[in-house]
PDB file of N, CA and C in Angstrom:
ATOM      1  N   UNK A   1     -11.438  -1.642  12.477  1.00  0.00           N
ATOM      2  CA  UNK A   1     -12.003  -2.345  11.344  1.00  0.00           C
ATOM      3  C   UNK A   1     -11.653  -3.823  11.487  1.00  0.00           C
ATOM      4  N   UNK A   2     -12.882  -4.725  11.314  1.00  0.00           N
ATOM      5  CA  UNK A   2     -12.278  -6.287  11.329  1.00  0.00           C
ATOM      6  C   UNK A   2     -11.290  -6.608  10.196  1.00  0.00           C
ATOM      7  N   UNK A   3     -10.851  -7.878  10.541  1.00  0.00           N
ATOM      8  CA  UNK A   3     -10.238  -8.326   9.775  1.00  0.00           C
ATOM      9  C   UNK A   3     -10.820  -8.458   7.836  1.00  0.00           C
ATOM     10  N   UNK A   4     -11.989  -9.026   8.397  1.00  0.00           N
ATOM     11  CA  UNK A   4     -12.907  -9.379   7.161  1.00  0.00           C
ATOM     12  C   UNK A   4     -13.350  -8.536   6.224  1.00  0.00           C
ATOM     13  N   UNK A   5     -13.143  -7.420   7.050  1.00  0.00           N
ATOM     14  CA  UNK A   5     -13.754  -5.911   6.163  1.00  0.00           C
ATOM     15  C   UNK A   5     -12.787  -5.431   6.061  1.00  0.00           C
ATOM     16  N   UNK A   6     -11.508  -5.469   6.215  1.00  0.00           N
ATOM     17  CA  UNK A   6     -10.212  -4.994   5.600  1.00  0.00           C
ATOM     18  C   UNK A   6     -10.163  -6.039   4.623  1.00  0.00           C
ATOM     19  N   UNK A   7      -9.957  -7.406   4.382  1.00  0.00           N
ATOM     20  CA  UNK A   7     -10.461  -8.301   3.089  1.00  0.00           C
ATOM     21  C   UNK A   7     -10.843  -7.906   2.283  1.00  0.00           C
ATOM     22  N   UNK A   8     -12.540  -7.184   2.443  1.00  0.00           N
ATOM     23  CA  UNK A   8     -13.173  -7.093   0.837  1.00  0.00           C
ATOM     24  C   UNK A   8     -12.920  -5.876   0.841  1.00  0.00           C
ATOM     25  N   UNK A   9     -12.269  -4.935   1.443  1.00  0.00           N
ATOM     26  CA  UNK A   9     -12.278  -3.466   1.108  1.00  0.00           C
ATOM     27  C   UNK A   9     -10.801  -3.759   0.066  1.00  0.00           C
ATOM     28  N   UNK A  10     -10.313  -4.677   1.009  1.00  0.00           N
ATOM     29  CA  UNK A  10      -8.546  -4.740   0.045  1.00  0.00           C
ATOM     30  C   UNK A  10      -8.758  -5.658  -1.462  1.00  0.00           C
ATOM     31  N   UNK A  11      -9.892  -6.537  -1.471  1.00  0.00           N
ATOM     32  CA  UNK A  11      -9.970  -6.827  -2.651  1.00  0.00           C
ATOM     33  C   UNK A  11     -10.686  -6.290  -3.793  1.00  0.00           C
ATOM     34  N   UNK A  12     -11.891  -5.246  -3.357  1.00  0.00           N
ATOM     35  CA  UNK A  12     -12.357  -4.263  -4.063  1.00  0.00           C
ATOM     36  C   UNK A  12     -11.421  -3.509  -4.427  1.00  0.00           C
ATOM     37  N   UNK A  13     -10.478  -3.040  -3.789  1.00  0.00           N
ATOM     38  CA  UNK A  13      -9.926  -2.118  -4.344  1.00  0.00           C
ATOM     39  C   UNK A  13      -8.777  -2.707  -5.107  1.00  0.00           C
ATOM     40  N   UNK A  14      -8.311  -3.912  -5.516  1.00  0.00           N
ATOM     41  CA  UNK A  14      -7.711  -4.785  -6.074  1.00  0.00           C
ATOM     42  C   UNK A  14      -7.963  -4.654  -7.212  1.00  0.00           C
ATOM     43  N   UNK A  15      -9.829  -5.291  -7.274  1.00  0.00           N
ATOM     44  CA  UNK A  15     -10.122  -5.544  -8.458  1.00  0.00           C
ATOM     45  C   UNK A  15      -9.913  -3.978  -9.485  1.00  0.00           C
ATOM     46  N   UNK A  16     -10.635  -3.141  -8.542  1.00  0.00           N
ATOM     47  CA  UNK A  16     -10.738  -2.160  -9.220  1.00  0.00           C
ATOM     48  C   UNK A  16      -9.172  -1.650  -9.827  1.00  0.00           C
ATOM     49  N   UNK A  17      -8.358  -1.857  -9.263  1.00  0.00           N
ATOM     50  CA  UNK A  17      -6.568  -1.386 -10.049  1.00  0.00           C
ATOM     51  C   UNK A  17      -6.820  -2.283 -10.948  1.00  0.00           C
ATOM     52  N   UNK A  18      -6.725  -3.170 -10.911  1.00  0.00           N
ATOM     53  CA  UNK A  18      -6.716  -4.032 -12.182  1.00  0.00           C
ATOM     54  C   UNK A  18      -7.442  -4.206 -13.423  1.00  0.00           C
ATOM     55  N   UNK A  19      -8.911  -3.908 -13.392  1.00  0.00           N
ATOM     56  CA  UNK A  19      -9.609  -3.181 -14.427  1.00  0.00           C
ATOM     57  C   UNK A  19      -9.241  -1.680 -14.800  1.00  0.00           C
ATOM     58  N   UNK A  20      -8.920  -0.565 -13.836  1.00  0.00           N
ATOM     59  CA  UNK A  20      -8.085   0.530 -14.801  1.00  0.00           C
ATOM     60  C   UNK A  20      -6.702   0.375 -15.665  1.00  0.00           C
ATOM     61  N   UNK A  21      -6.164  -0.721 -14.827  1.00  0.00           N
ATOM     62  CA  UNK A  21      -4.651  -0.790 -15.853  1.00  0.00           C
ATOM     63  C   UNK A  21      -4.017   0.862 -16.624  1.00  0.00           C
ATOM     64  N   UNK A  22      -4.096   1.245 -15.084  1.00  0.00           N
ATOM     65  CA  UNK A  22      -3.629   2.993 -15.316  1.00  0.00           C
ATOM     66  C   UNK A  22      -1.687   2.464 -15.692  1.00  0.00           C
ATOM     67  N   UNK A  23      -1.456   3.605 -16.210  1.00  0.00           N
ATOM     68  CA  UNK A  23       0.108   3.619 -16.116  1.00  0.00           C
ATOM     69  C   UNK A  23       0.809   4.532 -14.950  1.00  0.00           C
ATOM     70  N   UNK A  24       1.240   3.738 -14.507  1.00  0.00           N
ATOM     71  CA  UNK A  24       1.652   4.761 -12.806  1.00  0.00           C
ATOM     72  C   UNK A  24       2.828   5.149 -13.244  1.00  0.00           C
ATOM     73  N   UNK A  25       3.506   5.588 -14.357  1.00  0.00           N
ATOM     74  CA  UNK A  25       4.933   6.775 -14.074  1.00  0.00           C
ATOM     75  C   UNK A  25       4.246   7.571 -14.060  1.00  0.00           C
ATOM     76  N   UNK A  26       2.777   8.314 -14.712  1.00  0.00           N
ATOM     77  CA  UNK A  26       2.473   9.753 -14.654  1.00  0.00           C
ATOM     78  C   UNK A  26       1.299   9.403 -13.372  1.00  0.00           C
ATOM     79  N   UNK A  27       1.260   8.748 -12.512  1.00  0.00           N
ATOM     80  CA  UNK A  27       0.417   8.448 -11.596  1.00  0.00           C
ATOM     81  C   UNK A  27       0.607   9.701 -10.334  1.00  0.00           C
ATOM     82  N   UNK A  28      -0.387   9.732  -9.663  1.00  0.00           N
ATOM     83  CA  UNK A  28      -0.053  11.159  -8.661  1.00  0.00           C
ATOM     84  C   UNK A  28       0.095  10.161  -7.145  1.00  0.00           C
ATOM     85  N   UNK A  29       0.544  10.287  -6.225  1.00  0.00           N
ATOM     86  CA  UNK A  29       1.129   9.680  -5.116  1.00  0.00           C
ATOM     87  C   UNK A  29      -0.225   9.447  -3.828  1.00  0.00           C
ATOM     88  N   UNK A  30      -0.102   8.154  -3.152  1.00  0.00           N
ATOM     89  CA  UNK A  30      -1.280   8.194  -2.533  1.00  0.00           C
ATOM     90  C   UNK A  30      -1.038   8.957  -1.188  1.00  0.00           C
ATOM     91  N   UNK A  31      -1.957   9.628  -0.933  1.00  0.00           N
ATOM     92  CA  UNK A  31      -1.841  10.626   0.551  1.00  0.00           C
ATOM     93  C   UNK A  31      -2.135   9.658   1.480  1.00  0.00           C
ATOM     94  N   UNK A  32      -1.920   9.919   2.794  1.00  0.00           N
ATOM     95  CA  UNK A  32      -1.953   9.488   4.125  1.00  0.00           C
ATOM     96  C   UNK A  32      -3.307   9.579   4.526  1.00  0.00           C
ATOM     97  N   UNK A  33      -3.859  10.889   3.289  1.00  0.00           N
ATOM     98  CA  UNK A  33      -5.185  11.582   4.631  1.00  0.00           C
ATOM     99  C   UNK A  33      -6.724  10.308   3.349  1.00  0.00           C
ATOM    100  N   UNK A  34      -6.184   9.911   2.612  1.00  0.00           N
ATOM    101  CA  UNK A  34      -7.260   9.248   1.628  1.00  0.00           C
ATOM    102  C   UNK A  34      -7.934   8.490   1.943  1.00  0.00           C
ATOM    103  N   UNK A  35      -9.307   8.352   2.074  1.00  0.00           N
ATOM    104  CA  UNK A  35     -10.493   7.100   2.563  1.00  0.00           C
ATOM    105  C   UNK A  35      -9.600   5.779   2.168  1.00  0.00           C
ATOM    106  N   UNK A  36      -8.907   5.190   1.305  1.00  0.00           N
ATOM    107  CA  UNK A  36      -8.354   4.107   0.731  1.00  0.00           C
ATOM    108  C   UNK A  36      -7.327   3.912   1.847  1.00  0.00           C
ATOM    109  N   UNK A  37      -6.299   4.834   2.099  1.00  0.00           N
ATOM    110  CA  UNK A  37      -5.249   4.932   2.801  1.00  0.00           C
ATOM    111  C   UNK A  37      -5.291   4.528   4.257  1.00  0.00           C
ATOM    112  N   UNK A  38      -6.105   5.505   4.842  1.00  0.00           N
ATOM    113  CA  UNK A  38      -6.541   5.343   6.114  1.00  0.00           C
ATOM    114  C   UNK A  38      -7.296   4.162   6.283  1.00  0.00           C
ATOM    115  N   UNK A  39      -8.197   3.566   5.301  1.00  0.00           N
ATOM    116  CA  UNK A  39      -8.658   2.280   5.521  1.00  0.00           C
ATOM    117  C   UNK A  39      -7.221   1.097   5.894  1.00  0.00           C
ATOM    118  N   UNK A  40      -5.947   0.986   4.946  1.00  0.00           N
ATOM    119  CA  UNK A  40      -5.111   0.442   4.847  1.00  0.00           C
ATOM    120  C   UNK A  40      -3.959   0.521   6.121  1.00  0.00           C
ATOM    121  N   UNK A  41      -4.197   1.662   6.793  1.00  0.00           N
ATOM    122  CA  UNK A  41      -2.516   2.433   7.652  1.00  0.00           C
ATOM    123  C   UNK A  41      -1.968   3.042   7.068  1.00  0.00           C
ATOM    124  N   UNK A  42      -2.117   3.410   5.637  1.00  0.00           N
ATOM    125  CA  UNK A  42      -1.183   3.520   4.919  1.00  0.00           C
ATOM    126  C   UNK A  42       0.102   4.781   5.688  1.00  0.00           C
ATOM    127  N   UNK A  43       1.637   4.362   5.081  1.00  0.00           N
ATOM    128  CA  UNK A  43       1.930   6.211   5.709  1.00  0.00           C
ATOM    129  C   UNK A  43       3.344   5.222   4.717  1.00  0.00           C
ATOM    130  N   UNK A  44       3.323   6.548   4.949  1.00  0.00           N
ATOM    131  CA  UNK A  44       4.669   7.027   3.099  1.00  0.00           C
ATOM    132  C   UNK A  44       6.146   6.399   3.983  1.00  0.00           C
ATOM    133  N   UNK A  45       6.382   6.604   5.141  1.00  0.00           N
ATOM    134  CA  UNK A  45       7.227   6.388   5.766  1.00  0.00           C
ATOM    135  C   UNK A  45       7.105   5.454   7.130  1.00  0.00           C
ATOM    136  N   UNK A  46       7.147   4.018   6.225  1.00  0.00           N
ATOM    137  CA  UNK A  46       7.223   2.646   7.344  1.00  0.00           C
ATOM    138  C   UNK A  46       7.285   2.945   8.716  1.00  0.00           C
ATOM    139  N   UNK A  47       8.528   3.925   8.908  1.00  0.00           N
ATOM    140  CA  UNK A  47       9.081   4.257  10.689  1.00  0.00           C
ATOM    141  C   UNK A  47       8.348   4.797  11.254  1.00  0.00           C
ATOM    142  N   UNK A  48       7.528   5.238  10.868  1.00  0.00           N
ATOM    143  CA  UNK A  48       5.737   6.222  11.494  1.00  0.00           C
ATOM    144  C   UNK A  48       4.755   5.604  11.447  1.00  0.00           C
ATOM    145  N   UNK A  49       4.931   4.267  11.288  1.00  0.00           N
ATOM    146  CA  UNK A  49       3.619   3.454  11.276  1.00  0.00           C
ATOM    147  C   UNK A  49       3.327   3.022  13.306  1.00  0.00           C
ATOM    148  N   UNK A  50       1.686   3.924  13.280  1.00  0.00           N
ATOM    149  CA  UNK A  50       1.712   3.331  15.009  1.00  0.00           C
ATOM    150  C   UNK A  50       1.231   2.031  14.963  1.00  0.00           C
ATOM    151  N   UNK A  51       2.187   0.647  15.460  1.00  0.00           N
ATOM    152  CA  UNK A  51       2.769  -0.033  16.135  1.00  0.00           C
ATOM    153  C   UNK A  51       1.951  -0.541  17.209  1.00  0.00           C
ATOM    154  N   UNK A  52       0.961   0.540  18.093  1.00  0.00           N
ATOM    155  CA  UNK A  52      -0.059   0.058  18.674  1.00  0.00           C
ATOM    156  C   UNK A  52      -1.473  -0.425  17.786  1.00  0.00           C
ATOM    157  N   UNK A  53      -1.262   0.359  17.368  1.00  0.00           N
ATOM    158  CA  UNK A  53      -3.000  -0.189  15.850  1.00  0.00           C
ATOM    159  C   UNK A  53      -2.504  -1.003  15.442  1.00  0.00           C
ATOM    160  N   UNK A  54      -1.376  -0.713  14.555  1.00  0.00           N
ATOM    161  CA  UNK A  54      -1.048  -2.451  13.717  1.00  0.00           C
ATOM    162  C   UNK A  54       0.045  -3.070  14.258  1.00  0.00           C
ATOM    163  N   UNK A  55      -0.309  -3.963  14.920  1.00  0.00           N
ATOM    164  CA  UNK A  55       1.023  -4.613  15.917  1.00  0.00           C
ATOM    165  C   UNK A  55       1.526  -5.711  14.581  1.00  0.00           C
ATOM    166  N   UNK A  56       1.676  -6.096  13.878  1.00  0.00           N
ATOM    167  CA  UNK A  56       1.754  -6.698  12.781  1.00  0.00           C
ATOM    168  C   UNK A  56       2.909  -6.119  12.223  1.00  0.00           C
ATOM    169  N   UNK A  57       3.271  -5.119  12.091  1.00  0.00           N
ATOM    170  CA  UNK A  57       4.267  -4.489  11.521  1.00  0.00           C
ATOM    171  C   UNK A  57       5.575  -4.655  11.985  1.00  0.00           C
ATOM    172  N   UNK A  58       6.354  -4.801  11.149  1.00  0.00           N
ATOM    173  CA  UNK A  58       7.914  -5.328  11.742  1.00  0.00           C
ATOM    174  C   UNK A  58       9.147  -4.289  11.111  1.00  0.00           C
ATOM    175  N   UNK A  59      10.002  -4.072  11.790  1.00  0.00           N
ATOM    176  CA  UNK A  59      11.029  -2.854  10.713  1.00  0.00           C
ATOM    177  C   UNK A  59      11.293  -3.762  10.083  1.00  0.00           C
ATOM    178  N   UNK A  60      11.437  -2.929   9.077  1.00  0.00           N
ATOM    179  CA  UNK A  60      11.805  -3.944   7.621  1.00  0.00           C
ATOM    180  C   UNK A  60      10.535  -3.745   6.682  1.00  0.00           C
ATOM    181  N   UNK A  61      10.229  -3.648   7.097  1.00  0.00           N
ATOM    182  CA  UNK A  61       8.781  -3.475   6.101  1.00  0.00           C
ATOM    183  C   UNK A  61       8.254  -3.124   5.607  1.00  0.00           C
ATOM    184  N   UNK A  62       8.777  -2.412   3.893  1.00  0.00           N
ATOM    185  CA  UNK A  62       8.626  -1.576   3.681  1.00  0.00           C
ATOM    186  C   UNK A  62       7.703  -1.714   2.138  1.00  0.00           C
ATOM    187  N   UNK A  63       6.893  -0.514   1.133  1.00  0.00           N
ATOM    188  CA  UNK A  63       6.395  -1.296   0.146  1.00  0.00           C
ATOM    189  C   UNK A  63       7.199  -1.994  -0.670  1.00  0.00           C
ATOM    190  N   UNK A  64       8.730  -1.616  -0.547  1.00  0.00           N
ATOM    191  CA  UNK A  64       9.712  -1.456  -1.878  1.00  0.00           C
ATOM    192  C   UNK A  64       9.560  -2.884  -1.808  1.00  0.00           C
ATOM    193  N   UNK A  65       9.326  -4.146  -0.683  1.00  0.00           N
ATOM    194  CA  UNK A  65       9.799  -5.270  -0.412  1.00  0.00           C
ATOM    195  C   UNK A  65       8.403  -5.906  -0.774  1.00  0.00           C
ATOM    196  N   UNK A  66       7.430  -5.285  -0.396  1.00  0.00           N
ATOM    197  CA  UNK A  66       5.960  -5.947  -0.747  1.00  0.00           C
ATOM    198  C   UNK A  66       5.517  -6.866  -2.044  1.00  0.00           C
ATOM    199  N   UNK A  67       4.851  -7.866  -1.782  1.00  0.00           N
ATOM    200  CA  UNK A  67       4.655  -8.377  -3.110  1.00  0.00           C
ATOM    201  C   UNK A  67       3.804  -7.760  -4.078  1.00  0.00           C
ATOM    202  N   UNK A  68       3.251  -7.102  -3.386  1.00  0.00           N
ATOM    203  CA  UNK A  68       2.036  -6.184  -4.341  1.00  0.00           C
ATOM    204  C   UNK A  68       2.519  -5.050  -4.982  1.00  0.00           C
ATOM    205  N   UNK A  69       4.393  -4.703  -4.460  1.00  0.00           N
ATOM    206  CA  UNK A  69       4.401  -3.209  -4.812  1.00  0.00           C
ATOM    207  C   UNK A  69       5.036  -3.910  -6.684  1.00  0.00           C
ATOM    208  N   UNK A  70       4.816  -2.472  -7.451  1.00  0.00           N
ATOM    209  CA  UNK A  70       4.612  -2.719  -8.964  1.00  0.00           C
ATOM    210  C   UNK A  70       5.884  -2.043  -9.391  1.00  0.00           C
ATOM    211  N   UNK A  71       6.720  -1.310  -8.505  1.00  0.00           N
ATOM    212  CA  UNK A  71       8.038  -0.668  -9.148  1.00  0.00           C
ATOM    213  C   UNK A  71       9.082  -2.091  -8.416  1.00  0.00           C
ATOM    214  N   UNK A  72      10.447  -1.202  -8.681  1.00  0.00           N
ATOM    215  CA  UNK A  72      11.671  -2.105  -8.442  1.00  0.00           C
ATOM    216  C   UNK A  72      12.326  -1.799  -6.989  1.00  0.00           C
ATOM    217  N   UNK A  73      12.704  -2.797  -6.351  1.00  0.00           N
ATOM    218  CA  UNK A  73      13.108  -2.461  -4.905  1.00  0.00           C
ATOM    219  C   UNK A  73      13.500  -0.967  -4.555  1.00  0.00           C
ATOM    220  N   UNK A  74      14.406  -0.523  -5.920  1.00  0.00           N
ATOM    221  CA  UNK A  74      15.763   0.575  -5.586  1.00  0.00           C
ATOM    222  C   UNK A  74      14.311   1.801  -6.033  1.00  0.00           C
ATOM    223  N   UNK A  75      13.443   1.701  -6.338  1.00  0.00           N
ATOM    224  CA  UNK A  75      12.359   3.275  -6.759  1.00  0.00           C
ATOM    225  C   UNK A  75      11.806   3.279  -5.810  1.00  0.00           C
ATOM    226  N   UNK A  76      11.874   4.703  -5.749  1.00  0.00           N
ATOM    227  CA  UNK A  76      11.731   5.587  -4.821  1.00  0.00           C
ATOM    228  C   UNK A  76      10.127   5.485  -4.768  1.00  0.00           C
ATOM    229  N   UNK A  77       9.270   5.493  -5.783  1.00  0.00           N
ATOM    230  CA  UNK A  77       7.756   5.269  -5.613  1.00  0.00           C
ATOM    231  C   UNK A  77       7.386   4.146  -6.370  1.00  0.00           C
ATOM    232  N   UNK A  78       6.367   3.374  -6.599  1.00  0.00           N
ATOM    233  CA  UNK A  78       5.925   2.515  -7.358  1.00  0.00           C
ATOM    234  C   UNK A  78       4.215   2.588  -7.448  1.00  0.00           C
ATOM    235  N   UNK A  79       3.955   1.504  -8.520  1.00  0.00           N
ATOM    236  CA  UNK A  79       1.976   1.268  -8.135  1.00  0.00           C
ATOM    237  C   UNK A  79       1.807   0.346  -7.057  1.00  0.00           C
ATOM    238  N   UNK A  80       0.535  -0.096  -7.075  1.00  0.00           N
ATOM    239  CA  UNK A  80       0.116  -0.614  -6.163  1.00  0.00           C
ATOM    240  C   UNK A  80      -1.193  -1.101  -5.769  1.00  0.00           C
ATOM    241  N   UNK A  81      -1.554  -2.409  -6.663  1.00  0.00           N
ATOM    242  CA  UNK A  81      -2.928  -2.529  -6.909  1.00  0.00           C
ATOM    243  C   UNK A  81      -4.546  -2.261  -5.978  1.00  0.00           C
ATOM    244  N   UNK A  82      -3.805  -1.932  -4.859  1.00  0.00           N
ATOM    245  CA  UNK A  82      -4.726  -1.574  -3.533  1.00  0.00           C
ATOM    246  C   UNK A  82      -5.084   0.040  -3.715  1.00  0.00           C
ATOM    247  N   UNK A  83      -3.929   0.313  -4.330  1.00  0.00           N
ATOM    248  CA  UNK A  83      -4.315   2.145  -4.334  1.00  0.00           C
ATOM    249  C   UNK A  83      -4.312   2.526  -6.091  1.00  0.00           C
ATOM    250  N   UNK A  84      -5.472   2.314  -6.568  1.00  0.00           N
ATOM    251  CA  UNK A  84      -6.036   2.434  -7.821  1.00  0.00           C
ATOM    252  C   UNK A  84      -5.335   3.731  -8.485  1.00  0.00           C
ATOM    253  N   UNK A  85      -4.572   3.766  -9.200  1.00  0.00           N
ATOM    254  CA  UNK A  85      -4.267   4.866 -10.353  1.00  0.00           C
ATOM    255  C   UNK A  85      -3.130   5.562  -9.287  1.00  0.00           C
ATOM    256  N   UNK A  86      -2.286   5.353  -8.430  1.00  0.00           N
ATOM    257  CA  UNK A  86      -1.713   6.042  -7.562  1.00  0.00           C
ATOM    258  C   UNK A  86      -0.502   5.280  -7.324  1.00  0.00           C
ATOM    259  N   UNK A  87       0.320   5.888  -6.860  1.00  0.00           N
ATOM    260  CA  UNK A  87       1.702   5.422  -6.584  1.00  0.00           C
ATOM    261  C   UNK A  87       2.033   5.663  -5.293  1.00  0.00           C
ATOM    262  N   UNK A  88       3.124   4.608  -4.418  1.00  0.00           N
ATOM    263  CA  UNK A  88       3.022   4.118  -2.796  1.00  0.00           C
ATOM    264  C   UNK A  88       4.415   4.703  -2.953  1.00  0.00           C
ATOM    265  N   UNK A  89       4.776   5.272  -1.849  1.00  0.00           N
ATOM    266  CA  UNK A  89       6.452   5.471  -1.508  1.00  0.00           C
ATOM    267  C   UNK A  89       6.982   3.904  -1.144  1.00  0.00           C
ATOM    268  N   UNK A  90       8.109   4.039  -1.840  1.00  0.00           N
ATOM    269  CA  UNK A  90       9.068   2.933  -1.700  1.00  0.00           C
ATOM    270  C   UNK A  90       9.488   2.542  -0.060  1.00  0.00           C
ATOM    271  N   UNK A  91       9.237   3.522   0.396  1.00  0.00           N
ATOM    272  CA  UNK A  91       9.534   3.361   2.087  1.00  0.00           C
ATOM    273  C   UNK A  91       8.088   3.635   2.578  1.00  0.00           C
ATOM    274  N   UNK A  92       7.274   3.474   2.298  1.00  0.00           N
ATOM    275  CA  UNK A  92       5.780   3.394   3.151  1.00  0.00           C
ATOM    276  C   UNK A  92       5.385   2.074   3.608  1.00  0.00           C
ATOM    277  N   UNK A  93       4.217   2.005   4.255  1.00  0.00           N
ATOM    278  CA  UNK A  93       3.971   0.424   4.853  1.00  0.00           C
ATOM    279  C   UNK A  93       2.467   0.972   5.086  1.00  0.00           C
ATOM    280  N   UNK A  94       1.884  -0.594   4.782  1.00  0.00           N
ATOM    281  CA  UNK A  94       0.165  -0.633   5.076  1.00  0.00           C
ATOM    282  C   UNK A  94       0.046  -1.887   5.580  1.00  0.00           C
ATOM    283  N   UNK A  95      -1.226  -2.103   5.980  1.00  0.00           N
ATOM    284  CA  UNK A  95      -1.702  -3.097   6.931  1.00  0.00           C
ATOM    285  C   UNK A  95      -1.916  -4.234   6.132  1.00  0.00           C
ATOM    286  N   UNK A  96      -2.183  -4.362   4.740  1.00  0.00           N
ATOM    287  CA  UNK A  96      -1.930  -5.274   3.434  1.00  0.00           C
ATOM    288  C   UNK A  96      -0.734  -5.934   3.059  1.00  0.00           C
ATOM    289  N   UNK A  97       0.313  -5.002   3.984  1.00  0.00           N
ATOM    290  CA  UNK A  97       1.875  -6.053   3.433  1.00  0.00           C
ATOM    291  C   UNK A  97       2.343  -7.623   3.697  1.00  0.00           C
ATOM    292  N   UNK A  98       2.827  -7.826   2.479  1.00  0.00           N
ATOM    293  CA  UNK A  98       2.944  -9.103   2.361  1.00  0.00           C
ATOM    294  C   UNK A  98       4.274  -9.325   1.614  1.00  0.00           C
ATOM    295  N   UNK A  99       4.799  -9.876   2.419  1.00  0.00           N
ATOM    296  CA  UNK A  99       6.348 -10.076   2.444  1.00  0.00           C
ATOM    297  C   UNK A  99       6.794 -10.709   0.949  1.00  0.00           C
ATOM    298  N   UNK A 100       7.673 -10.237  -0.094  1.00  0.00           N
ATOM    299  CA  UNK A 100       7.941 -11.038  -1.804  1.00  0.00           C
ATOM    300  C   UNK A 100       8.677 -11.874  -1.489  1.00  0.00           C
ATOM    301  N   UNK A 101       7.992 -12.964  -2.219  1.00  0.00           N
ATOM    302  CA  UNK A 101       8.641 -14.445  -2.197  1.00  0.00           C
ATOM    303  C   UNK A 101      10.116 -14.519  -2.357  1.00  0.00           C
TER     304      UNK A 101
END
């Protein structure tokens, strides 16, 4: 997938979290196997991210640290405006991460 079409797929699906304004404690967890997910890399566990597809990825990198992730470093899951109504493992990583200021 280009760059550009990971863009508007990541900002569609932006917008769209942000017009549901779901409450993610009763949120259900995003799978690995999800059209959204797989668009992203997504995987629940950073250390399983292949490294050859997204050379971008660095250890360390996890959502808990992301600027986008919506829980607190130390939770175990959080939201995540890329994955609409769903909650990211605190130790997962996607091709969207972006390091918190």
């Amino acid at each position: 997938m280009s760059n550009r079409r990971e863009f508007i797929a990541q900002v569609s699906f932006f917008s769209t979290a942000m017009m549901a304004g779901t409450a993610m404690a009763a949120a259900p967890m995003a799978s690995e196997t999800d059209p959204a997910s797989k668009g992203l890399g997504y995987v629940a566990d950073a250390t399983k991210t292949d490294k050859v597809k997204y050379p971008k990825y660095a250890a360390g990198q996890v959502c808990s640290n992301c600027a986008l992730y919506q829980g607190k470093a130390t939770d175990a899951a959080g939201g995540c405006p890329l994955f609409a109504g769903k909650q990211v493992a605190g130790k997962g990583w996607c091709s969207a991460y972006a390091k918190k200021a």
